[in-house]
N, C-alpha and C. Protein backbone atom coordinates (compact mmCIF):
# COMPACT_ATOMS: atom_id res chain seq x y z
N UNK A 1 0.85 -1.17 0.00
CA UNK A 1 0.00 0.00 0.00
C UNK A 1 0.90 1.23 0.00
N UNK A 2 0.70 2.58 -0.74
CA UNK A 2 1.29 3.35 -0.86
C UNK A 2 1.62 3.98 -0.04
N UNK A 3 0.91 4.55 0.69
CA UNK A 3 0.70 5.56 1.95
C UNK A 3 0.94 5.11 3.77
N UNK A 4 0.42 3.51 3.84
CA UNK A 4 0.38 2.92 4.78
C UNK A 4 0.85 1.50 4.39
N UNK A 5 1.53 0.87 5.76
CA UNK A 5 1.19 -0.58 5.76
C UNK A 5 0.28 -0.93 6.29
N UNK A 6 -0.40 -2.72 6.30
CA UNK A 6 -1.26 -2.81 7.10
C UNK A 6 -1.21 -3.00 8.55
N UNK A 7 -0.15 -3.00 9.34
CA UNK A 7 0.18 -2.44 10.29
C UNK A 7 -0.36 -1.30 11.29
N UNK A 8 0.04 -0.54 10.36
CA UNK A 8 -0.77 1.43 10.51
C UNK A 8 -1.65 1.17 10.04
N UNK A 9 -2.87 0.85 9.29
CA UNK A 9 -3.98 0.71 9.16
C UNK A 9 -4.51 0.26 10.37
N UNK A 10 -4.10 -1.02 10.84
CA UNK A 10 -4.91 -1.80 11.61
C UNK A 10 -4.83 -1.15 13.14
N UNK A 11 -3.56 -0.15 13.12
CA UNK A 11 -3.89 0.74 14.51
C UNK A 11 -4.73 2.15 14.29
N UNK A 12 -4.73 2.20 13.32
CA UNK A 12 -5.53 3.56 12.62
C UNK A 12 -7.12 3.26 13.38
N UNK A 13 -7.39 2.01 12.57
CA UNK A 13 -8.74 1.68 12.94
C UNK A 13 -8.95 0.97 14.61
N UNK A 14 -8.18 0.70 15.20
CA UNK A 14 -8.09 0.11 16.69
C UNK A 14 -8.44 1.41 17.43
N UNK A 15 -7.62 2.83 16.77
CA UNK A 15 -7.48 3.83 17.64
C UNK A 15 -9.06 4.79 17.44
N UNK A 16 -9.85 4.34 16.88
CA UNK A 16 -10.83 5.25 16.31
C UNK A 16 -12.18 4.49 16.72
N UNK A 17 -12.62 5.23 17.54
CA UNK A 17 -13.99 4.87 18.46
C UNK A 17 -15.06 4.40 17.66
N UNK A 18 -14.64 4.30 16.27
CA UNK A 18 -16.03 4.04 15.73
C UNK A 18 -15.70 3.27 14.66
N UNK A 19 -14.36 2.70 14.91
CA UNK A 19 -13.85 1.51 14.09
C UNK A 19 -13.22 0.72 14.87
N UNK A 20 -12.73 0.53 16.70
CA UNK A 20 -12.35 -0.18 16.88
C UNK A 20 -12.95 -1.46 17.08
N UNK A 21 -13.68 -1.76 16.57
CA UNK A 21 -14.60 -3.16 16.88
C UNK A 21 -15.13 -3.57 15.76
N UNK A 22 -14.24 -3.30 14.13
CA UNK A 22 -14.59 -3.81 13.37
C UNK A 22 -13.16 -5.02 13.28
N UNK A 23 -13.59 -6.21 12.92
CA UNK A 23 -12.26 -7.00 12.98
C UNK A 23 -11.44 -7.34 11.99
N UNK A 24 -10.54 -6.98 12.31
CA UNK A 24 -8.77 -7.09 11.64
C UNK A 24 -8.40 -8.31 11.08
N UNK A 25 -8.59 -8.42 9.69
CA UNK A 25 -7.89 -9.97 9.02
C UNK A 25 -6.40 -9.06 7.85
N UNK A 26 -5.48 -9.51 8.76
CA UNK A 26 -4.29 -9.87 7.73
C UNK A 26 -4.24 -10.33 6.75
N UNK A 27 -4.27 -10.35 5.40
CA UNK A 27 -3.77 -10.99 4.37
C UNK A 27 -2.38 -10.48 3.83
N UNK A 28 -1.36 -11.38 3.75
CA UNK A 28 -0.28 -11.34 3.44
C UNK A 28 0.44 -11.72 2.82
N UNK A 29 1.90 -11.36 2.41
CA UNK A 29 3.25 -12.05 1.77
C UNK A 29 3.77 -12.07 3.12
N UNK A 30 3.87 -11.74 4.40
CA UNK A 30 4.80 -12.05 5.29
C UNK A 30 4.11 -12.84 6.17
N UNK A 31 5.19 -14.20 6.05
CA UNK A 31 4.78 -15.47 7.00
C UNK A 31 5.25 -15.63 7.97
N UNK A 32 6.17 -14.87 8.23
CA UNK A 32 7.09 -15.19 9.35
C UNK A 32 6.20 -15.04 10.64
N UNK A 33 6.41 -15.60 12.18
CA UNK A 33 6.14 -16.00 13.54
C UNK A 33 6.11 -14.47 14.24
N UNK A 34 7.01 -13.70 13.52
CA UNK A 34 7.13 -12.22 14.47
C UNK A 34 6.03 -11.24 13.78
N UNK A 35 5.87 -11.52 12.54
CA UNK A 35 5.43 -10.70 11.84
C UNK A 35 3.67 -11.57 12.17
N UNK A 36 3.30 -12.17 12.07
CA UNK A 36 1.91 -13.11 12.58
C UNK A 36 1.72 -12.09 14.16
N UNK A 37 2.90 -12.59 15.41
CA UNK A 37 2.30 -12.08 16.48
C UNK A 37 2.33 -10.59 16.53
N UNK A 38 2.82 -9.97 15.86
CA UNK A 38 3.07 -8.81 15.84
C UNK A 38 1.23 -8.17 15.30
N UNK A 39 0.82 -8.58 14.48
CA UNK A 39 -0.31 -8.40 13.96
C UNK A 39 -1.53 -8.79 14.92
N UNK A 40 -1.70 -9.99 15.54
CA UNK A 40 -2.23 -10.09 16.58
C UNK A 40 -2.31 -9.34 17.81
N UNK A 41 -1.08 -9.03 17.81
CA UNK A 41 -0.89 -7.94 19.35
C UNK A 41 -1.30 -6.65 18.91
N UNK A 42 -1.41 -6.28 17.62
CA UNK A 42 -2.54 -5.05 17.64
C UNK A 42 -3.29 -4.86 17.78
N UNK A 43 -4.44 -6.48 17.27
CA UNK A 43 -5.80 -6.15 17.32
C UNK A 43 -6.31 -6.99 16.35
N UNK A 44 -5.36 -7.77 15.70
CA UNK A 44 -5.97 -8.46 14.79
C UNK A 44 -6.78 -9.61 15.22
N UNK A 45 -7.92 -10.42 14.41
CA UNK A 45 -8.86 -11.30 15.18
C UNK A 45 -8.05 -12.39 14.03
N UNK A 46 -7.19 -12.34 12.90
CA UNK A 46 -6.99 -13.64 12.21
C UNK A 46 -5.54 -13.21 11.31
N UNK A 47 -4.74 -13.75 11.07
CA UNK A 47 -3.63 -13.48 10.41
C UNK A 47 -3.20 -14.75 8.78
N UNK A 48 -3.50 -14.57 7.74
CA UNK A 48 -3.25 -15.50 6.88
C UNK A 48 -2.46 -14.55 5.60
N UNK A 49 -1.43 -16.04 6.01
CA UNK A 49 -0.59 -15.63 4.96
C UNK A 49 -0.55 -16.32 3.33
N UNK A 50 0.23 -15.35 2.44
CA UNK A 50 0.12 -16.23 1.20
C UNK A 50 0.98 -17.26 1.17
N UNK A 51 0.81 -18.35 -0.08
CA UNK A 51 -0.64 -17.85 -1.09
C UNK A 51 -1.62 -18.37 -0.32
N UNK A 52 -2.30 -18.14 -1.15
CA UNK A 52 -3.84 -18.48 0.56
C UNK A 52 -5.34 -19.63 -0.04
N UNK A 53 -5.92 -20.00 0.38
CA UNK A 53 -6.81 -21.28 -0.32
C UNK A 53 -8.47 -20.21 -0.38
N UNK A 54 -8.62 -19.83 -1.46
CA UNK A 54 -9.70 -18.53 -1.32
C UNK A 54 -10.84 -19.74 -0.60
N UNK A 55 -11.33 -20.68 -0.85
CA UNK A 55 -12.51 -21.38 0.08
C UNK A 55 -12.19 -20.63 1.50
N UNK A 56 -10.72 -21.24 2.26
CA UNK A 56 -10.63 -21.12 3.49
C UNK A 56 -10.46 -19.50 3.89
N UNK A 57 -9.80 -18.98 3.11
CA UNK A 57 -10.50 -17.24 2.75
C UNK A 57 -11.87 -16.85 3.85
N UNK A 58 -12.84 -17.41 2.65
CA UNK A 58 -13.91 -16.87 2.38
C UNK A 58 -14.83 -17.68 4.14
N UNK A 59 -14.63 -19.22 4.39
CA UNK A 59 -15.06 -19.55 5.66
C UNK A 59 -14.31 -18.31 6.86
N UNK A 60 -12.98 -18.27 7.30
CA UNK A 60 -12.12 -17.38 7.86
C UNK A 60 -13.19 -16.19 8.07
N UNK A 61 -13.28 -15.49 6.74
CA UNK A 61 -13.90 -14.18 7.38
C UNK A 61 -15.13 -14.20 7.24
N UNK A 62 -15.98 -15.13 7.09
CA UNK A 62 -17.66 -15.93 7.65
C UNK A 62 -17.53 -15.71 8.47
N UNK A 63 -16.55 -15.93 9.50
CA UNK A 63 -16.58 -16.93 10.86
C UNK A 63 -16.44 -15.51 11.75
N UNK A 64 -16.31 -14.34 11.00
CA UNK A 64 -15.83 -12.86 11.70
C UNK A 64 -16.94 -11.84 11.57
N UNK A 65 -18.13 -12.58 10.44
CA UNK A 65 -19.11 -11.38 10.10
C UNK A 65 -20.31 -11.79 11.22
N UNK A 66 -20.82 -10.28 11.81
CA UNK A 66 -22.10 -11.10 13.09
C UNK A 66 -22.85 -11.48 12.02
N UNK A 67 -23.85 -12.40 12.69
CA UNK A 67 -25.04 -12.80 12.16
C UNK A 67 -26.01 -11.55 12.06
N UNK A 68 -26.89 -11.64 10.98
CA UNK A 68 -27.60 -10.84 11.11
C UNK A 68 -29.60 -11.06 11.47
């Protein structure tokens, strides 16, 4: 992303009263263990890295939208 990583995004929206309780999915090129907890310890609710299985995608962030 030009302007931001998703990093700063995902504290952008943590820090903002009327986005912190929308939930944080990572999609990525970085797989690494530091870079996973690092994303979690912001706020993230799921971290997946590439390449990625779009089915398990698409269950993943099912499993994050409320019911309506």
């Amino acid at each position: 992303m030009p302007e931001m990583d998703g990093y700063e995004v995902c504290a952008a929206l943590k820090d903002g009263p009327g986005t912190r309780n929308i939930p944080v999915i990572f999609l990525t090129g970085r797989a690494d263990e530091v870079d996973r907890q690092r994303g979690f310890a912001m706020g993230a609710v799921d971290y997946i890295a590439k390449p990625i299985d779009p089915p398990a995608v698409l269950r993943r962030v099912a499993a994050r939208i409320p019911a309506s």
